[in-house]
C-alpha atoms as a PDB file:
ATOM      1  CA  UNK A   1     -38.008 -99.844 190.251  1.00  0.00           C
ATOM      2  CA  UNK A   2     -41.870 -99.021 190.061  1.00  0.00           C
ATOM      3  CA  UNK A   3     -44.383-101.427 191.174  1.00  0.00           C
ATOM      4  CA  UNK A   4     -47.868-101.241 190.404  1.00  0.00           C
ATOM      5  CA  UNK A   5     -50.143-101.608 194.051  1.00  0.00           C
ATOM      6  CA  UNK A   6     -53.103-103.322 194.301  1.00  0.00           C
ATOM      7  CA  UNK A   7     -54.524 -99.379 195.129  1.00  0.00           C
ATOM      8  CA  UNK A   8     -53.595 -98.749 191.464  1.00  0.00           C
ATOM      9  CA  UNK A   9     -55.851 -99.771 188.241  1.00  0.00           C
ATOM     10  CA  UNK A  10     -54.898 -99.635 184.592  1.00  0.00           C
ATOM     11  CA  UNK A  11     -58.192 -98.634 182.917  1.00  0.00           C
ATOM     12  CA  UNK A  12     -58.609 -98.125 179.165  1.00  0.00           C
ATOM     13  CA  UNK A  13     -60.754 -94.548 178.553  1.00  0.00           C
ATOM     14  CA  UNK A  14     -63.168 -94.806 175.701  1.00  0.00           C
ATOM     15  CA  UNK A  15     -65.732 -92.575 174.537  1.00  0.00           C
ATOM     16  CA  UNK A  16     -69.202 -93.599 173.417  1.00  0.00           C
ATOM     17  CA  UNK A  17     -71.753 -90.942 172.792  1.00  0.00           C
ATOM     18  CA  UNK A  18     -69.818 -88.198 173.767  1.00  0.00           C
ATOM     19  CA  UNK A  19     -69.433 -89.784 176.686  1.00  0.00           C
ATOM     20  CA  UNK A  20     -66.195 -90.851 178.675  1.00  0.00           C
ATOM     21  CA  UNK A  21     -66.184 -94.667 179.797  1.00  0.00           C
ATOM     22  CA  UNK A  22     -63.888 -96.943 180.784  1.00  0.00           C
ATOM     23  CA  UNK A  23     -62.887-100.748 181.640  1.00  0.00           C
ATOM     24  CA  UNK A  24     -60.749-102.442 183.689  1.00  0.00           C
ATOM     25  CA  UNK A  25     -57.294-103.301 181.710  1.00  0.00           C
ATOM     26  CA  UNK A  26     -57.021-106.790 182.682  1.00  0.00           C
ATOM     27  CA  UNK A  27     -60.285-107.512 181.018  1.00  0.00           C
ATOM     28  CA  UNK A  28     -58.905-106.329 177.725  1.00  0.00           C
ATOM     29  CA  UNK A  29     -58.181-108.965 175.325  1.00  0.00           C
ATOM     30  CA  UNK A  30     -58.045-106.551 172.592  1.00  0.00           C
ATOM     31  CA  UNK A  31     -58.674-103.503 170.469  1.00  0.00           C
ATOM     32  CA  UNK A  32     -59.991-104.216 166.814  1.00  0.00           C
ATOM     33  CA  UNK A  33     -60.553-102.462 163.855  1.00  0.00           C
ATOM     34  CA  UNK A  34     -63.947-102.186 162.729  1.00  0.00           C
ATOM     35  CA  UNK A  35     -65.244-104.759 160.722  1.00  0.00           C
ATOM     36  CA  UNK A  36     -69.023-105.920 159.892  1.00  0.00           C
ATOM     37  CA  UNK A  37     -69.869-108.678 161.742  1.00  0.00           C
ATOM     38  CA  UNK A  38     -71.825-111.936 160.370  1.00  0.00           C
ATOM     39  CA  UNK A  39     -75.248-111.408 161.494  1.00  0.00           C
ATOM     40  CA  UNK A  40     -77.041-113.704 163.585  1.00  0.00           C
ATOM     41  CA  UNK A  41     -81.401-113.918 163.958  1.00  0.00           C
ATOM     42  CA  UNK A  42     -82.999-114.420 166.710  1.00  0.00           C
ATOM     43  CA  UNK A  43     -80.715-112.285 168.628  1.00  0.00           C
ATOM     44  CA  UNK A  44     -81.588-109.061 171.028  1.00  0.00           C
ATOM     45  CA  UNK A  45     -81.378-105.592 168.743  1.00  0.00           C
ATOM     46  CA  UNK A  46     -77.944-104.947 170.537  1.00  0.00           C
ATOM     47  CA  UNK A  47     -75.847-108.027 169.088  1.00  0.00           C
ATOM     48  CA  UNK A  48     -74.386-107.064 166.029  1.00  0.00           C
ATOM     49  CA  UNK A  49     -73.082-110.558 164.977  1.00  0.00           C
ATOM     50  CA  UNK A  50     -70.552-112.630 165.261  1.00  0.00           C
ATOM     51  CA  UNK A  51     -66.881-112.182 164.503  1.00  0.00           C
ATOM     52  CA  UNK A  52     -63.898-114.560 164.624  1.00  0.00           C
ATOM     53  CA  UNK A  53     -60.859-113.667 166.884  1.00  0.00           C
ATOM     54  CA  UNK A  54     -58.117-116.385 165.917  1.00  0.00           C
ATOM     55  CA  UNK A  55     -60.610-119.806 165.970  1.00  0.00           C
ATOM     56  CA  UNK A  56     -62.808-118.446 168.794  1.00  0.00           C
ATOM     57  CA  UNK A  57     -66.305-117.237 167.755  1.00  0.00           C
ATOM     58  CA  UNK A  58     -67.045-113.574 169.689  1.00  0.00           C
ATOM     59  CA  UNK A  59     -70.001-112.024 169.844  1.00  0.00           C
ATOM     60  CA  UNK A  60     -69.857-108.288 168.876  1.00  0.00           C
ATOM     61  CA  UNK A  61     -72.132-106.117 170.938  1.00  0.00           C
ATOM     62  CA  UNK A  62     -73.371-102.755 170.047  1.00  0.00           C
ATOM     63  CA  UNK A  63     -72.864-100.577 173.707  1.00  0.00           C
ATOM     64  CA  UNK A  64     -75.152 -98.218 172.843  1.00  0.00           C
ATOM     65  CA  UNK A  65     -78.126-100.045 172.361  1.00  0.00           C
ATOM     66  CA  UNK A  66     -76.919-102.284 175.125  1.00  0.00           C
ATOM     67  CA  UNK A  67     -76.894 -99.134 177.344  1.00  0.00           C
ATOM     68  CA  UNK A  68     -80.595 -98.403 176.074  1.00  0.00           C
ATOM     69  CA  UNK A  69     -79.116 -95.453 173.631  1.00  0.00           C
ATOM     70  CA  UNK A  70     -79.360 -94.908 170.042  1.00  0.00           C
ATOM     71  CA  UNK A  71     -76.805 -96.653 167.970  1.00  0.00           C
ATOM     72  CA  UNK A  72     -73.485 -95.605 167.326  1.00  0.00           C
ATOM     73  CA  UNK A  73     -72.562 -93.917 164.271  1.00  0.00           C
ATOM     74  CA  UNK A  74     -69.832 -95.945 162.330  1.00  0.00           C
ATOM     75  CA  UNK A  75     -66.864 -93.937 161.220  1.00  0.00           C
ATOM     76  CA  UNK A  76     -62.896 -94.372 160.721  1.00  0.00           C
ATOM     77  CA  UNK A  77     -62.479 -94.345 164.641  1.00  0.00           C
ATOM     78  CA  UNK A  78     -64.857 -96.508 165.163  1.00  0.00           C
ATOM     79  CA  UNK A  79     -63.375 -99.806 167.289  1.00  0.00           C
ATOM     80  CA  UNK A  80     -64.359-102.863 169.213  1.00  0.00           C
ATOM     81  CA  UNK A  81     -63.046-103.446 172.434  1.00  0.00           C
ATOM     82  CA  UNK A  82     -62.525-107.585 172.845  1.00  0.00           C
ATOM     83  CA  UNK A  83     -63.028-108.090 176.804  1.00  0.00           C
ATOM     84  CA  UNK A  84     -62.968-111.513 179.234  1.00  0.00           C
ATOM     85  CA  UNK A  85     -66.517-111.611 180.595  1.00  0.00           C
ATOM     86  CA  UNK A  86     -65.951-114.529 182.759  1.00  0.00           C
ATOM     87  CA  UNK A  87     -65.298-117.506 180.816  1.00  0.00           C
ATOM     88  CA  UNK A  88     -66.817-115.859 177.348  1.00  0.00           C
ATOM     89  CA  UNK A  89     -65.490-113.151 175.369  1.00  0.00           C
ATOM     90  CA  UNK A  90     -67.242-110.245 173.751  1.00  0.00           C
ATOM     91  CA  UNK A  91     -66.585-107.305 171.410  1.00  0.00           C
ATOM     92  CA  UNK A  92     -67.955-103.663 172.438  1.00  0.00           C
ATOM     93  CA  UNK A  93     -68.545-101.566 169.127  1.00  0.00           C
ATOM     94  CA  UNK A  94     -67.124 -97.987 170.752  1.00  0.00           C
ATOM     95  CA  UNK A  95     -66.918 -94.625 169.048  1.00  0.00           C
ATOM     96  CA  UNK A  96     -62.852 -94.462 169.750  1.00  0.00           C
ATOM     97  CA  UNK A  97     -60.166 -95.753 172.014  1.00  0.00           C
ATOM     98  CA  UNK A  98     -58.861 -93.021 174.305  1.00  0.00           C
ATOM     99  CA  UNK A  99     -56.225 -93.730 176.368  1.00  0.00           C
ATOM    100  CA  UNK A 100     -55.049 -96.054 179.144  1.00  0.00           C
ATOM    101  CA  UNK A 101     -54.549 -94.276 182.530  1.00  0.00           C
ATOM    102  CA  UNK A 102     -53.716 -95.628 185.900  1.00  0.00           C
ATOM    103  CA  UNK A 103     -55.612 -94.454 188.748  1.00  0.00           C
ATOM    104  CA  UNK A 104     -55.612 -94.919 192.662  1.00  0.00           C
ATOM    105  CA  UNK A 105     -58.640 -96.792 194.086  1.00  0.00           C
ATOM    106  CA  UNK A 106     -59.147 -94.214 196.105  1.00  0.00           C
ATOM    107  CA  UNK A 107     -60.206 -92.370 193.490  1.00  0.00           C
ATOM    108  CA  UNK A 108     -63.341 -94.563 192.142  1.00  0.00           C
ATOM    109  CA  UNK A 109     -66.110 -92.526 193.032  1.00  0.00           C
ATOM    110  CA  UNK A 110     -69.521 -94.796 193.831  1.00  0.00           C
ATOM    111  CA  UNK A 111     -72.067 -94.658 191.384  1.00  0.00           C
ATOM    112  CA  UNK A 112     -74.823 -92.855 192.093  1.00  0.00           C
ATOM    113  CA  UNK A 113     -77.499 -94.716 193.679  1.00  0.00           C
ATOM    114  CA  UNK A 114     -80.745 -94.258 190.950  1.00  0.00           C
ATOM    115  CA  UNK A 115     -83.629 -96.663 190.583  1.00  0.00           C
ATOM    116  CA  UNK A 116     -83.611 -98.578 187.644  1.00  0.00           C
ATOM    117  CA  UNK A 117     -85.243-101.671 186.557  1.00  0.00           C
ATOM    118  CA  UNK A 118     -81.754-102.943 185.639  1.00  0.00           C
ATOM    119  CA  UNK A 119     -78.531-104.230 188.132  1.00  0.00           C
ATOM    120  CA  UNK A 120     -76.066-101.519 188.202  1.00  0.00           C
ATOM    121  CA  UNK A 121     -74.032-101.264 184.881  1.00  0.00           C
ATOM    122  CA  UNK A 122     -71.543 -98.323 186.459  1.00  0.00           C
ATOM    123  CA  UNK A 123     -69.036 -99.716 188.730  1.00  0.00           C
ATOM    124  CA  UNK A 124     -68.186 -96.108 189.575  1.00  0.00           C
ATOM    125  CA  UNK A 125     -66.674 -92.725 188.453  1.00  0.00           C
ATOM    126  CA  UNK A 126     -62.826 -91.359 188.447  1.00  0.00           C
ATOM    127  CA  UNK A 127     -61.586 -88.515 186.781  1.00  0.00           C
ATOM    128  CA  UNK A 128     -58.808 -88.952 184.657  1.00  0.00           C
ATOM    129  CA  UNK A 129     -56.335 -85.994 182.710  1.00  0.00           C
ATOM    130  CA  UNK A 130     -57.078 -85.525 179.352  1.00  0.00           C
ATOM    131  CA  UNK A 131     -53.733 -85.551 176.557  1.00  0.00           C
ATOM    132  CA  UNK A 132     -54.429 -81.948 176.172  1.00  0.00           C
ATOM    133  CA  UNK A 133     -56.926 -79.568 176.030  1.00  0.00           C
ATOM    134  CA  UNK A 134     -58.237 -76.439 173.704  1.00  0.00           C
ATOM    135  CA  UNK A 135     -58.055 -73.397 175.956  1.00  0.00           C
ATOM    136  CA  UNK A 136     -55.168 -72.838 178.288  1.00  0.00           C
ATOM    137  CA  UNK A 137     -56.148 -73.007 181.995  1.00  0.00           C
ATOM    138  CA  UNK A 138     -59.529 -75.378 181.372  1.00  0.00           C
ATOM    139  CA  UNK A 139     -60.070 -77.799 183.308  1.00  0.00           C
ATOM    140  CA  UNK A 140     -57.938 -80.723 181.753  1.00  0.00           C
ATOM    141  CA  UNK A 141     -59.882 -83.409 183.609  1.00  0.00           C
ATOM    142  CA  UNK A 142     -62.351 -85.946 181.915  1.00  0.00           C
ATOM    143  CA  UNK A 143     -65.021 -87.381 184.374  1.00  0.00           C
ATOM    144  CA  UNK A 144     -65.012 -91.509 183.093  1.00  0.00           C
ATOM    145  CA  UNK A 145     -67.948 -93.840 184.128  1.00  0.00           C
ATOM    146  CA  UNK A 146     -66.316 -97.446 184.508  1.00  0.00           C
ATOM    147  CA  UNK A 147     -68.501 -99.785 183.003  1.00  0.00           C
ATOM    148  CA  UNK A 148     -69.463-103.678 185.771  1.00  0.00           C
ATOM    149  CA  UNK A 149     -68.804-105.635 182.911  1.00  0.00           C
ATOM    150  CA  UNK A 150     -70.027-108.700 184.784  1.00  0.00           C
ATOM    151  CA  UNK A 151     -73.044-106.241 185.702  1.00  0.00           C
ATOM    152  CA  UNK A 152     -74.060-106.133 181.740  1.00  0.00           C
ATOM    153  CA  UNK A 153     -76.092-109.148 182.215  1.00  0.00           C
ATOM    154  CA  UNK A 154     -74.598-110.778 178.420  1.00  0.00           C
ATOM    155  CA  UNK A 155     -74.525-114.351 180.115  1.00  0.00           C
ATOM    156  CA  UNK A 156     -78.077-115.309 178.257  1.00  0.00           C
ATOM    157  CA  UNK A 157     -77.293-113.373 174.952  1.00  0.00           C
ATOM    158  CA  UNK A 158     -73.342-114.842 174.716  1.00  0.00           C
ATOM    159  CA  UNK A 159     -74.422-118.306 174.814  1.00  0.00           C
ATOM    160  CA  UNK A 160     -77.279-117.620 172.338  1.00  0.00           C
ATOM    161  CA  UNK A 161     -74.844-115.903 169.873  1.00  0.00           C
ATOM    162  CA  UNK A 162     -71.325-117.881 170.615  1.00  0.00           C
END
């Protein structure tokens, strides 16, 4: 019988950017197909609308722009991530779902320490195995930036587009 430890975390790999992020599993709510959301005024650049997840009004956030990058390119793999943000839930428009990998705690590599204006969005950095990779004997190892959701400050934009 296998038991998970509480050294062990389930994250969900996503990339964004050509970048590698992830999240915490147990914030997961779900993974949805994209669809347009209704738009909302009034709203910071990064809120893309307003969707509705079975009765429940969710705001659908654009990471990119949230992260202060340009805006993702829609396409066929193109996904929102519904996560638990405290008591509120919120869609993430990623490029594409990866994977979900388990990793030891001891793992989590601090964030590096930079200056910025803004609290901390990167709870820290793992590397995870990649499925499989192009040239024999590469390195088969993606390096994943896991995202402080409670870090990404939505508390004031949720409640102005729930």
């Amino acid at each position: 019988m296998t038991t998970q430890t509480p050294s062990e975390r389930k994250i969900v790999t996503f990339s964004l950017a050509g970048q590698m992020f992830g999240i915490d599993m147990s914030a997961l709510v779900e993974i949805r197909e994209w669809e347009t959301p209704t738009p909302l005024p009034g709203v910071p650049a990064f809120i893309k609308g307003v969707t509705n997840l079975r009765g429940t009004v969710v705001p659908v956030i654009g990471l990119a722009e949230r992260l202060g990058w340009a805006p993702s390119e829609l396409h066929s793999r193109s996904c929102i991530l519904v996560v638990n943000i405290g008591d509120k839930q919120a869609g993430f428009l990623v490029d594409e779902v990866a994977d979900i990998v388990q990793v030891q705690a001891g793992d989590i590599q601090p964030a590096p320490d930079v200056e910025s204006g803004e609290e901390r969005l990167i709870a820290g950095l793992v590397r995870v195995p990649q499925r499989a990779t192009a040239v024999e004997g590469a390195d088969s190892h993606a390096m994943v930036l896991l995202l402080d959701l409670d870090a990404l400050s939505l508390a004031r934009p949720l409640e102005l587009a729930a």
